[in-house]
Protein backbone atom coordinates (compact mmCIF):
# COMPACT_ATOMS: atom_id res chain seq x y z
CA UNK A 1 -40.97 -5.89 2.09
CA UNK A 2 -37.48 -7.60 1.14
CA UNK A 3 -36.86 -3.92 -0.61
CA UNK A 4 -37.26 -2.37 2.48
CA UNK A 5 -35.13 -4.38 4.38
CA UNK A 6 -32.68 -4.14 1.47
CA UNK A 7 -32.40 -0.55 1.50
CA UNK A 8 -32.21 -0.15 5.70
CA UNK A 9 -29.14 -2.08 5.09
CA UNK A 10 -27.89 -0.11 2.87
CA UNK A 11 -28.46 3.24 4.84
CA UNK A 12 -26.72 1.24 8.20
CA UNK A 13 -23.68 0.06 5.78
CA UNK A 14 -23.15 4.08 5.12
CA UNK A 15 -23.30 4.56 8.69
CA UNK A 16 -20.66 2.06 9.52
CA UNK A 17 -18.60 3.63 6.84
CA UNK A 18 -18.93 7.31 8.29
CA UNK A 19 -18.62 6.07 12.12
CA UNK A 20 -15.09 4.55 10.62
CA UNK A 21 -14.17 7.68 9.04
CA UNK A 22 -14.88 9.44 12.06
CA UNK A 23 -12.86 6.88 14.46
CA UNK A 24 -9.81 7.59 12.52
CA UNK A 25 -10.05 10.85 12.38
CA UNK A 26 -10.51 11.02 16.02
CA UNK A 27 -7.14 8.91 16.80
CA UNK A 28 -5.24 10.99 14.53
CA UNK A 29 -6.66 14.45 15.96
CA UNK A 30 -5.61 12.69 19.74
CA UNK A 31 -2.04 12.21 18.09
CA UNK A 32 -1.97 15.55 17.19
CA UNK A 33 -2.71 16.96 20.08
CA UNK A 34 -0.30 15.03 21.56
CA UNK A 35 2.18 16.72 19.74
CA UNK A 36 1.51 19.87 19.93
CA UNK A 37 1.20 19.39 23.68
CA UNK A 38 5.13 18.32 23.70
CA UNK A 39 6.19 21.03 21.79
CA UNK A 40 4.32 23.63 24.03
CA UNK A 41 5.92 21.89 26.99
CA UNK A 42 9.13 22.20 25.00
CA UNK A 43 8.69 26.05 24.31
CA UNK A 44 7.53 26.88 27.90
CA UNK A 45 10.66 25.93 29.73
């Protein structure tokens, strides 16, 4: 029983970890974007 419990916690630590890795890839994709956004608004003038 405490094994079980043991290894769910495990499984919903590697889920934090991945649903962190995903957060910051998602700010630095919106950052990107961002910038390539001012450049076309640069180039299209």
């Amino acid at each position: 029983e405490k094994r079980v419990y043991e290894q769910k916690i495990s499984e919903l630590e590697e889920e934090l970890k991945k649903i962190d890795l995903i957060k910051a890839d998602n700010i630095r994709l919106k950052e990107e974007n961002a910038a390539l956004i001012r450049v076309i608004s640069k180039l299209s003038k």
